[in-house]
N, C-alpha and C. Protein backbone atom coordinates (compact mmCIF):
# COMPACT_ATOMS: atom_id res chain seq x y z
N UNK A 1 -7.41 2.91 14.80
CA UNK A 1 -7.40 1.49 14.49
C UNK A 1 -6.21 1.21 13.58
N UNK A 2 -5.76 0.05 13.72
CA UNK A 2 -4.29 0.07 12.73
C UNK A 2 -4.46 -1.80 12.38
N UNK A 3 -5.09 -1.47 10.87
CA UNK A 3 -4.92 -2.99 10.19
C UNK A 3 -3.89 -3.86 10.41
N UNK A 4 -4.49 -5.11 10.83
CA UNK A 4 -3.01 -5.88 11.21
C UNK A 4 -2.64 -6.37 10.05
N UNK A 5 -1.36 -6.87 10.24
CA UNK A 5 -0.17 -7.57 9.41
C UNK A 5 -0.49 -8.10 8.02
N UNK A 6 -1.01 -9.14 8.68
CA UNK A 6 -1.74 -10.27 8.25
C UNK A 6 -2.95 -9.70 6.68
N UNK A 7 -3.80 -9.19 7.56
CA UNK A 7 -4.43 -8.68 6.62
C UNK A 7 -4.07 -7.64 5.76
N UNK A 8 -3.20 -6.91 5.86
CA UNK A 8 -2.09 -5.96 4.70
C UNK A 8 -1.70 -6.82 3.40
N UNK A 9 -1.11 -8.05 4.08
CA UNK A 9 -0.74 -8.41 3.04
C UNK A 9 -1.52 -9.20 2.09
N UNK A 10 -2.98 -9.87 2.86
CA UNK A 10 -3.50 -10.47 2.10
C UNK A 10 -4.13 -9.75 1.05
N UNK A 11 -4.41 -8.45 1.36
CA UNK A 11 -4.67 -7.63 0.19
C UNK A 11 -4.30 -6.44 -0.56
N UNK A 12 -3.00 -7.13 -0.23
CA UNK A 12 -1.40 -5.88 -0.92
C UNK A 12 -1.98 -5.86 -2.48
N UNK A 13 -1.91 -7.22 -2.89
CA UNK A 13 -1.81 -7.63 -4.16
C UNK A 13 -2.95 -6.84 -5.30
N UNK A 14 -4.29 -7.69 -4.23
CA UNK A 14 -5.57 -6.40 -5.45
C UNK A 14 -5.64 -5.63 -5.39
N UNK A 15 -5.19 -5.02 -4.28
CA UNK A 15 -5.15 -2.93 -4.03
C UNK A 15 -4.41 -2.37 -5.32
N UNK A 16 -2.73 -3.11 -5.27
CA UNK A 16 -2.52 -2.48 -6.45
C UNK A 16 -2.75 -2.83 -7.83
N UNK A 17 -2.90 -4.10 -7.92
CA UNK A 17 -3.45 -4.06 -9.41
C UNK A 17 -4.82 -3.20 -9.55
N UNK A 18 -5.12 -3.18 -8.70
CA UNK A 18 -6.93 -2.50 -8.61
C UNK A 18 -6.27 -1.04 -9.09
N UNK A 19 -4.96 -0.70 -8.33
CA UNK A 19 -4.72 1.17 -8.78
C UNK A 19 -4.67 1.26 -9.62
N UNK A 20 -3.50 0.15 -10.55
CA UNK A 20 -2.54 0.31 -11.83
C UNK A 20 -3.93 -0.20 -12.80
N UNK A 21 -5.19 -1.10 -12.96
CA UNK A 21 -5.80 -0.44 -13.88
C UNK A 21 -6.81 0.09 -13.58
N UNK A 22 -7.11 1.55 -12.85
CA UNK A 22 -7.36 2.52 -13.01
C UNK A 22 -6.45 3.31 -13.86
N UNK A 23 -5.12 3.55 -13.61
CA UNK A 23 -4.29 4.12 -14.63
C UNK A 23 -2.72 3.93 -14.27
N UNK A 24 -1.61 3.92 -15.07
CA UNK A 24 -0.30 3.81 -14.63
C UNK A 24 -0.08 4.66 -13.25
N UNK A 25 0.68 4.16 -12.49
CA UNK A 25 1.14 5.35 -11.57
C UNK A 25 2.91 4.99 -11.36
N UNK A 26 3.27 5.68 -10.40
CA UNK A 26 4.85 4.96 -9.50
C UNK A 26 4.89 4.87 -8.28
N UNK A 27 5.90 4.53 -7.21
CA UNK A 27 5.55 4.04 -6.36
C UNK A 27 4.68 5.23 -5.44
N UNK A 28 5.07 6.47 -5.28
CA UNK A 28 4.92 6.99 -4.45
C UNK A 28 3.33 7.79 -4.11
N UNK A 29 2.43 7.90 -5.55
CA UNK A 29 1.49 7.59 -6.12
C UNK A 29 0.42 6.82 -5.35
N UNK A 30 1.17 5.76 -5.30
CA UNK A 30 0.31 4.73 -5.04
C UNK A 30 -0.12 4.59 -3.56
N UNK A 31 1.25 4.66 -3.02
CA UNK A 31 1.26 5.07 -1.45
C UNK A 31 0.40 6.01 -1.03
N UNK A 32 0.18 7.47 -2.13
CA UNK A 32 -0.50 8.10 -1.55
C UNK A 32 -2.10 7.90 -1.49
N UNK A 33 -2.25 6.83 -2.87
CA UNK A 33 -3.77 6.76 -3.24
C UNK A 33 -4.10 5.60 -2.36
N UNK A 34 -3.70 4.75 -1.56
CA UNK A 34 -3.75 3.85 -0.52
C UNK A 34 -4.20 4.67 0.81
N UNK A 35 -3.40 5.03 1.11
CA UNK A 35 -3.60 6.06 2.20
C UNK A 35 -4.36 6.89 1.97
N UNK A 36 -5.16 7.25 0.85
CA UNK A 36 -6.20 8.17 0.73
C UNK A 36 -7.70 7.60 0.39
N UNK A 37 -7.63 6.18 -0.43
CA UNK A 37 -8.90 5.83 -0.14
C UNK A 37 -8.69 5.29 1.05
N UNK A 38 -7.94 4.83 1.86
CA UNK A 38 -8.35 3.93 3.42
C UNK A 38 -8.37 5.32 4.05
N UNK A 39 -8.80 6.66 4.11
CA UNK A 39 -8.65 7.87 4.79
C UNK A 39 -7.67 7.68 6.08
N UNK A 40 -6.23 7.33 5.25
CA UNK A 40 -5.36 7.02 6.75
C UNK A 40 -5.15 5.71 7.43
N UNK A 41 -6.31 4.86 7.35
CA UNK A 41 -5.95 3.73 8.09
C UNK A 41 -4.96 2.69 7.83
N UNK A 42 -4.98 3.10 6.38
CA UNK A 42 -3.66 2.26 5.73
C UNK A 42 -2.43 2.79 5.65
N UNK A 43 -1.33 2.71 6.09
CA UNK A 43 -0.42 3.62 5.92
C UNK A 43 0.86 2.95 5.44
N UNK A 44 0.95 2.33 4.35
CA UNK A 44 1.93 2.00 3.94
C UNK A 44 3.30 2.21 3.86
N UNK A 45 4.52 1.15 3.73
CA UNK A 45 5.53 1.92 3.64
C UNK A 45 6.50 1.51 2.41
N UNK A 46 7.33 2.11 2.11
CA UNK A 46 7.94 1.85 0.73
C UNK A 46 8.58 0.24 1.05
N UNK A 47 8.77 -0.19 2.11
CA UNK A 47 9.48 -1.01 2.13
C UNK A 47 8.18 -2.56 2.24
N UNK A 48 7.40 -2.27 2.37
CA UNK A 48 6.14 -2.95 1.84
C UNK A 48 5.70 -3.16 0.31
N UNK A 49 5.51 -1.89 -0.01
CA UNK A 49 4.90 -1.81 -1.51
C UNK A 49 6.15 -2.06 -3.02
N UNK A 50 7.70 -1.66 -2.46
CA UNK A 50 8.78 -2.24 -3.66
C UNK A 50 8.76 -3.50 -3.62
N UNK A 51 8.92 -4.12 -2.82
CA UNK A 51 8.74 -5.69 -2.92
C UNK A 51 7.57 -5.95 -3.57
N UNK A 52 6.46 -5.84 -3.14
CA UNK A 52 5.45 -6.85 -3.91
C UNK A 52 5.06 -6.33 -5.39
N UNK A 53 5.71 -4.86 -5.83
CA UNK A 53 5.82 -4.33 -7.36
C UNK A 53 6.86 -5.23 -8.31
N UNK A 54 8.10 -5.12 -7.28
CA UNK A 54 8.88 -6.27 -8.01
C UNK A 54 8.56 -8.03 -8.38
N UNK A 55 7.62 -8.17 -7.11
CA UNK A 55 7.30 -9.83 -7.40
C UNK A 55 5.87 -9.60 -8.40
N UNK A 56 5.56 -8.44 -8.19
CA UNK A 56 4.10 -8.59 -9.36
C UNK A 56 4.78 -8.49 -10.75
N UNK A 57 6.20 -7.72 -11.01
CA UNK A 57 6.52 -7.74 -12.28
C UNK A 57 7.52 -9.18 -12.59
N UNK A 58 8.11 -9.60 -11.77
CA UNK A 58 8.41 -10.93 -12.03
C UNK A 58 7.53 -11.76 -12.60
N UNK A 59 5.76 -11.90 -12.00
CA UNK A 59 5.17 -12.73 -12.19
C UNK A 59 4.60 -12.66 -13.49
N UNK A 60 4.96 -11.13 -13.91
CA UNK A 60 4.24 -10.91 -15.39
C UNK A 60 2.98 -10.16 -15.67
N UNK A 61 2.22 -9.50 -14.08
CA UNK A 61 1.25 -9.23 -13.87
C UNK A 61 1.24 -7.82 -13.90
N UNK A 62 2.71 -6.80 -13.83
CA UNK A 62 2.89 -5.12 -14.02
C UNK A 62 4.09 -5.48 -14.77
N UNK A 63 4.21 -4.07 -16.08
CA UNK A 63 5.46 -4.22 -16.43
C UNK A 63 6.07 -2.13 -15.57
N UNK A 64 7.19 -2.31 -15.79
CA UNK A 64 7.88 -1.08 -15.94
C UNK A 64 8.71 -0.01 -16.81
N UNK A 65 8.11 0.80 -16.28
CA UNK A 65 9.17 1.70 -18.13
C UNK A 65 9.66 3.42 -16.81
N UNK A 66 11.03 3.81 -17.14
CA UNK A 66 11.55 4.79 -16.34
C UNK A 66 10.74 6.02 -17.40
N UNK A 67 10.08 7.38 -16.71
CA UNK A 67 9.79 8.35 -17.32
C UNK A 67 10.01 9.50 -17.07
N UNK A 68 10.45 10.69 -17.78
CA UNK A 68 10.92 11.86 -17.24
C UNK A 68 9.64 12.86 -17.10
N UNK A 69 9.33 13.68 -16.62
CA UNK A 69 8.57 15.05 -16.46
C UNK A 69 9.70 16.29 -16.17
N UNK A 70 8.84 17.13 -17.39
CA UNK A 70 10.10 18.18 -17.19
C UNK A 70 10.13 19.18 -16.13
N UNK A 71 11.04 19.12 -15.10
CA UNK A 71 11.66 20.07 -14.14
C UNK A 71 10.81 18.90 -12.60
N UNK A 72 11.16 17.70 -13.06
CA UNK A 72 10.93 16.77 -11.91
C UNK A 72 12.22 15.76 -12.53
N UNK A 73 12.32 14.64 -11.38
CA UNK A 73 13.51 13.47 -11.99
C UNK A 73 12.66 12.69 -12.21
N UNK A 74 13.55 11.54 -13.16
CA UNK A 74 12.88 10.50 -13.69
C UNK A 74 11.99 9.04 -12.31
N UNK A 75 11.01 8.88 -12.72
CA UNK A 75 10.11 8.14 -11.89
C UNK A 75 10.11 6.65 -12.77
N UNK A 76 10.30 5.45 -11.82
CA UNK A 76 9.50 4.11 -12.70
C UNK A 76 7.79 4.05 -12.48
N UNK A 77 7.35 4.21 -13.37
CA UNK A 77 6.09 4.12 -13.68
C UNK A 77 5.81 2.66 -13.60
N UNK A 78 4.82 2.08 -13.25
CA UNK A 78 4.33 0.90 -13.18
C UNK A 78 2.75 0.64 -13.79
N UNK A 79 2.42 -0.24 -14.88
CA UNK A 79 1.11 -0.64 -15.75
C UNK A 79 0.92 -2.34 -15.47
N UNK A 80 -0.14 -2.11 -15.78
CA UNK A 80 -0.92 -3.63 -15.07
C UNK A 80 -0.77 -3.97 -16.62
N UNK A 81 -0.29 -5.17 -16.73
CA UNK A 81 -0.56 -6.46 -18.27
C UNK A 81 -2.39 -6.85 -18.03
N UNK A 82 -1.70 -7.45 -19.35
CA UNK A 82 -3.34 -8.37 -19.59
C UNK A 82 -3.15 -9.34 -18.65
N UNK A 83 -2.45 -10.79 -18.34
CA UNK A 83 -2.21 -11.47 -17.17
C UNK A 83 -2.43 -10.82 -15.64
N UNK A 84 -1.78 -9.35 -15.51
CA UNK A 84 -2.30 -9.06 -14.07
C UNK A 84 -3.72 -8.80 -14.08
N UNK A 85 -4.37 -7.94 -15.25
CA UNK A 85 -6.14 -7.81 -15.39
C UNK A 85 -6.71 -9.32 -14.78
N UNK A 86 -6.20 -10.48 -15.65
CA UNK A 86 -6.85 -11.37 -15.17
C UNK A 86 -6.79 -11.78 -13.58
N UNK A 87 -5.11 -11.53 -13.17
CA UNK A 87 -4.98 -12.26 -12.32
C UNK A 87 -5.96 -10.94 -10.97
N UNK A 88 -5.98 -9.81 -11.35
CA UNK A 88 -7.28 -8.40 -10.63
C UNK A 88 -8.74 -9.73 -10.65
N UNK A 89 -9.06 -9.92 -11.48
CA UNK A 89 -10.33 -10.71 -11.77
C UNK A 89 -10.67 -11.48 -10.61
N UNK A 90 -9.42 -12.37 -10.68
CA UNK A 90 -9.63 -13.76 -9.79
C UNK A 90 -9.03 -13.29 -8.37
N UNK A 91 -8.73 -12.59 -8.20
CA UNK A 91 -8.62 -11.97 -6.86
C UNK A 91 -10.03 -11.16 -6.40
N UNK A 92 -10.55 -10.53 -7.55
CA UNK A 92 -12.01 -9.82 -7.01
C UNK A 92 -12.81 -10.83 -6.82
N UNK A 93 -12.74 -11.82 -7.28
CA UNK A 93 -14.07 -13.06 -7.07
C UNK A 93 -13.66 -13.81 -5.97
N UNK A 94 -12.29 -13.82 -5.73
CA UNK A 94 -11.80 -14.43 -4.27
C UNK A 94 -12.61 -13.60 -3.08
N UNK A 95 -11.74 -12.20 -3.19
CA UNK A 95 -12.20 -11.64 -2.44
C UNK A 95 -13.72 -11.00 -1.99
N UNK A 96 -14.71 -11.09 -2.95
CA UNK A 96 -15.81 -11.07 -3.15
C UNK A 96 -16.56 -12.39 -2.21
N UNK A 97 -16.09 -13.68 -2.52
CA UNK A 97 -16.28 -14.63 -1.74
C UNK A 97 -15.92 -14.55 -0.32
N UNK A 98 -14.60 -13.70 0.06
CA UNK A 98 -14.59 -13.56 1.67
C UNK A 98 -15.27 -12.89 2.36
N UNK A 99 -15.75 -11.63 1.44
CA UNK A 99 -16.54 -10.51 2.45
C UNK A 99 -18.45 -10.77 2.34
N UNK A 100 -18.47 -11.83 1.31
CA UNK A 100 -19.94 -12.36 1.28
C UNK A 100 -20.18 -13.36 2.44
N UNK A 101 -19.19 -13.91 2.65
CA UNK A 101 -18.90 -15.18 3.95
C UNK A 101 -18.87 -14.29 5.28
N UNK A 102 -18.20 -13.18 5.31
CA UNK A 102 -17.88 -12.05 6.73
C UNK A 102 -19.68 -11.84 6.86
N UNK A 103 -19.77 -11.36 5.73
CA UNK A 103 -20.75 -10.35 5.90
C UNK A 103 -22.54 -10.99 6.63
N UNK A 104 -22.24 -12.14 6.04
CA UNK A 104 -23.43 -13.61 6.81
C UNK A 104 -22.90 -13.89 8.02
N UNK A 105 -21.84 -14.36 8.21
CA UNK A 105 -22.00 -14.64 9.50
C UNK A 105 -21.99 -13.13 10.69
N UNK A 106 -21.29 -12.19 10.47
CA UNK A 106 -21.38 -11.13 11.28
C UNK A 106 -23.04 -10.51 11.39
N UNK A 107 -23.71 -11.06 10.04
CA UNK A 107 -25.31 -10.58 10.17
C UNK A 107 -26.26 -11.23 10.60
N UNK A 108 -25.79 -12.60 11.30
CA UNK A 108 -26.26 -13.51 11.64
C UNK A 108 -26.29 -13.89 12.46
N UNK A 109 -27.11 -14.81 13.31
CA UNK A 109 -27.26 -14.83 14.72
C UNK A 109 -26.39 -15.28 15.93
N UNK A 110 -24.88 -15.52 15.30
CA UNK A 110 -23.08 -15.47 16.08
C UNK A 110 -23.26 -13.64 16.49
N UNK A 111 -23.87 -12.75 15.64
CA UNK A 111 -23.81 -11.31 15.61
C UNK A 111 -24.11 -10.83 16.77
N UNK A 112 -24.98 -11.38 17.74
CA UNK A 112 -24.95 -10.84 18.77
C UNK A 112 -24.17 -10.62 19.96
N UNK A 113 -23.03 -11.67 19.81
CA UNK A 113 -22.10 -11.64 20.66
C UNK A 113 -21.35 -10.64 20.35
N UNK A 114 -20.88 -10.18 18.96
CA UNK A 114 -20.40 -9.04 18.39
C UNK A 114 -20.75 -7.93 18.89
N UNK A 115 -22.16 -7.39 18.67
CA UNK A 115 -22.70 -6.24 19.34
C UNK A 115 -22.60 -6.02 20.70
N UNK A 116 -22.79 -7.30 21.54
CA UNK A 116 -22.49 -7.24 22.77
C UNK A 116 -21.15 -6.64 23.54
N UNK A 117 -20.06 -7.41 22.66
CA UNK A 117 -18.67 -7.53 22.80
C UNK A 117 -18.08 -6.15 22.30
N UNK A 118 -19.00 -5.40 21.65
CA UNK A 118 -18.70 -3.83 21.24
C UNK A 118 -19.45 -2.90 21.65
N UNK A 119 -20.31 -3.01 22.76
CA UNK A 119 -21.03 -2.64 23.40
C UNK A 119 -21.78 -1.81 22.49
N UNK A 120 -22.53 -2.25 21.51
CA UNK A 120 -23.56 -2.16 20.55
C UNK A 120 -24.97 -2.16 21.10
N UNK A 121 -24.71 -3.18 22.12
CA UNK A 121 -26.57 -4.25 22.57
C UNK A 121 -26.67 -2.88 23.25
C-alpha cells in the first residue's frame, strides 16, 4: 500500500513535531523513526522532510543548533519550542476530530458498502 500525496502532507507537520517532543533528533533520525513506526509504509524522502523543518523553523515552532559527536560529523539537530508544543496540541485535537468523524462513518451503516467493496461481506 503506498499513502497518497495528499495525505503525507496533511500530516507531515504533527508527525514531526510529535518526534521532536519526544526528544531532539536530525533529519535523518527522523526519517528513520517515520519509517519505523509506519513499519515501512511511510517512506519518506529528504526532499520532503528539509522543507517542512525549514518552514516549521521559520514559523517559530523548531529551533536549530549544529552538534558534533566524536568520530561522526557535525549533524543539525532539530527541538520543538513552546509555540510548536502548542501548535502539536491543536493539530492533535484537529486531528483527533478527523479520525473520530472516519471512524463513525466507516462504523456505520455507509460501512457496508466498504466491506462489500473489500470483499469483507
Amino acid at each position: 500500500m503506498k499513502v497518497t500525496k495528499d495525505l503525507v502532507a496533511a500530516s507531515a507537520t504533527p508527525m514531526v513535531l510529535g518526534i521532536l517532543a519526544e526528544e531532539d533528533s536530525y533529519g535523518y533520525a527522523i526519517l528513520r523513526r517515520i519509517n519505523e513506526l509506519s513499519d515501512g509504509e511511510l517512506d519518506w524522502t529528504e526532499g520532503l522532510l528539509y522543507p517542512l523543518l525549514h518552514r516549521l523553523e521559520r514559523l517559530g515552532y523548531v529551533k536549530s543548533s549544529w552538534q558534533s559527536v566524536a568520530g561522526e560529523r557535525r549533524r543539525k539537530y532539530y527541538s520543538v519550542t513552546g509555540s510548536g508544543l502548542a501548535e502539536l496540541a491543536e493539530q492533535r485535537r484537529q486531528w483527533a476530530t478527523v479520525v473520530d468523524t472516519l471512524k463513525q462513518i466507516w462504523t456505520g451503516p455507509g460501512d457496508a458498502g466498504l466491506a462489500i467493496a473489500g470483499g469483507l461481506a
